[in-house]
C-alpha atoms as a PDB file:
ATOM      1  CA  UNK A   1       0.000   0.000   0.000  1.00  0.00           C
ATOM      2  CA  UNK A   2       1.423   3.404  -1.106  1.00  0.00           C
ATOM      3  CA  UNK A   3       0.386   6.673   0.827  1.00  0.00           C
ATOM      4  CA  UNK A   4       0.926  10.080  -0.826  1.00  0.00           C
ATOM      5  CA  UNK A   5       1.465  12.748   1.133  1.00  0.00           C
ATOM      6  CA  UNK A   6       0.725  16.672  -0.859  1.00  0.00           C
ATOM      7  CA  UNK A   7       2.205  19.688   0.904  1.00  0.00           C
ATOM      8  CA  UNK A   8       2.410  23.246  -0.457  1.00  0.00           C
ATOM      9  CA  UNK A   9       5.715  24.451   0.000  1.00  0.00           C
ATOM     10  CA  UNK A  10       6.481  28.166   0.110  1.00  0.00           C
ATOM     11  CA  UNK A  11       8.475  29.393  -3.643  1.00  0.00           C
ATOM     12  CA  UNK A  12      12.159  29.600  -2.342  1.00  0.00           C
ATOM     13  CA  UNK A  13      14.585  30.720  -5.705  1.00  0.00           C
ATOM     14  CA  UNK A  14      17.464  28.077  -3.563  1.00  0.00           C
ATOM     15  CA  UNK A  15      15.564  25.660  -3.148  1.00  0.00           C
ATOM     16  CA  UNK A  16      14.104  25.539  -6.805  1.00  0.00           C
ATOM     17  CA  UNK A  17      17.991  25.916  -7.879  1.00  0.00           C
ATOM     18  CA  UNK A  18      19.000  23.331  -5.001  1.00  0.00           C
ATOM     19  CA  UNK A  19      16.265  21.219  -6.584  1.00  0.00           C
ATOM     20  CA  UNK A  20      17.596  21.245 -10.319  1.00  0.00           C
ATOM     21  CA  UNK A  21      21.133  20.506  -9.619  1.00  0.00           C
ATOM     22  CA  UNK A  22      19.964  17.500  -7.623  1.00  0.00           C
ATOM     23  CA  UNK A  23      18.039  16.473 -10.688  1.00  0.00           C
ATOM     24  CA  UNK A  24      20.881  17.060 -13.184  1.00  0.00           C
ATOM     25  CA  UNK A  25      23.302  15.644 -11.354  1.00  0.00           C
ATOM     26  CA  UNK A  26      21.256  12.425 -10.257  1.00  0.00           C
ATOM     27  CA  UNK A  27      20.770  11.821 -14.539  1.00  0.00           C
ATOM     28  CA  UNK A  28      24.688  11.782 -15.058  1.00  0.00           C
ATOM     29  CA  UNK A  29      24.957   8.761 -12.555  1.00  0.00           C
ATOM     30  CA  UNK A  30      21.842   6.979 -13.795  1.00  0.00           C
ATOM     31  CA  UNK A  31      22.926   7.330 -17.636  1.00  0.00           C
ATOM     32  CA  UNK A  32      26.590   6.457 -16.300  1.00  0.00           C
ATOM     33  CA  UNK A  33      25.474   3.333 -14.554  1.00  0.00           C
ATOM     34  CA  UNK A  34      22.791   2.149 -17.479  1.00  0.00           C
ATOM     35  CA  UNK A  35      25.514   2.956 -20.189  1.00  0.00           C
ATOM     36  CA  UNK A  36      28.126   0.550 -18.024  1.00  0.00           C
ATOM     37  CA  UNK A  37      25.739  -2.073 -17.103  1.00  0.00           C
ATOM     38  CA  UNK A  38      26.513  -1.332 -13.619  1.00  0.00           C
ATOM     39  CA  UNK A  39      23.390  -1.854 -11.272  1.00  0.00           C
ATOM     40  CA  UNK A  40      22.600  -2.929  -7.806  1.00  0.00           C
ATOM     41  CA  UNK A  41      22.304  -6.296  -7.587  1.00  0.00           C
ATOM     42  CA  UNK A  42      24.463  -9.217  -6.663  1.00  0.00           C
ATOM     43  CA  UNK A  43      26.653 -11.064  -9.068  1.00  0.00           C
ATOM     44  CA  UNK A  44      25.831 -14.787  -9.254  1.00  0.00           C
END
């Protein structure tokens, strides 16, 4: 069972920013990992 929890934050320019570099920066180690097989799972 999933629960989703809404809130309204307040618009804050950092955090927005803060926000977008987490995002960009998150999509260079997925492609990296997906490009190099590399995922996280054992080896058998």
């Amino acid at each position: 069972m999933f629960r989703t929890i809404k809130l309204k934050l307040p618009y804050d320019r950092s955090f927005i920013e803060t926000a977008k570099q987490f995002r960009e920066t998150t999509q260079i180690f997925l492609d990296y990992g997906f490009k190099n097989k590399i995922f996280n799972k054992p080896n058998q």
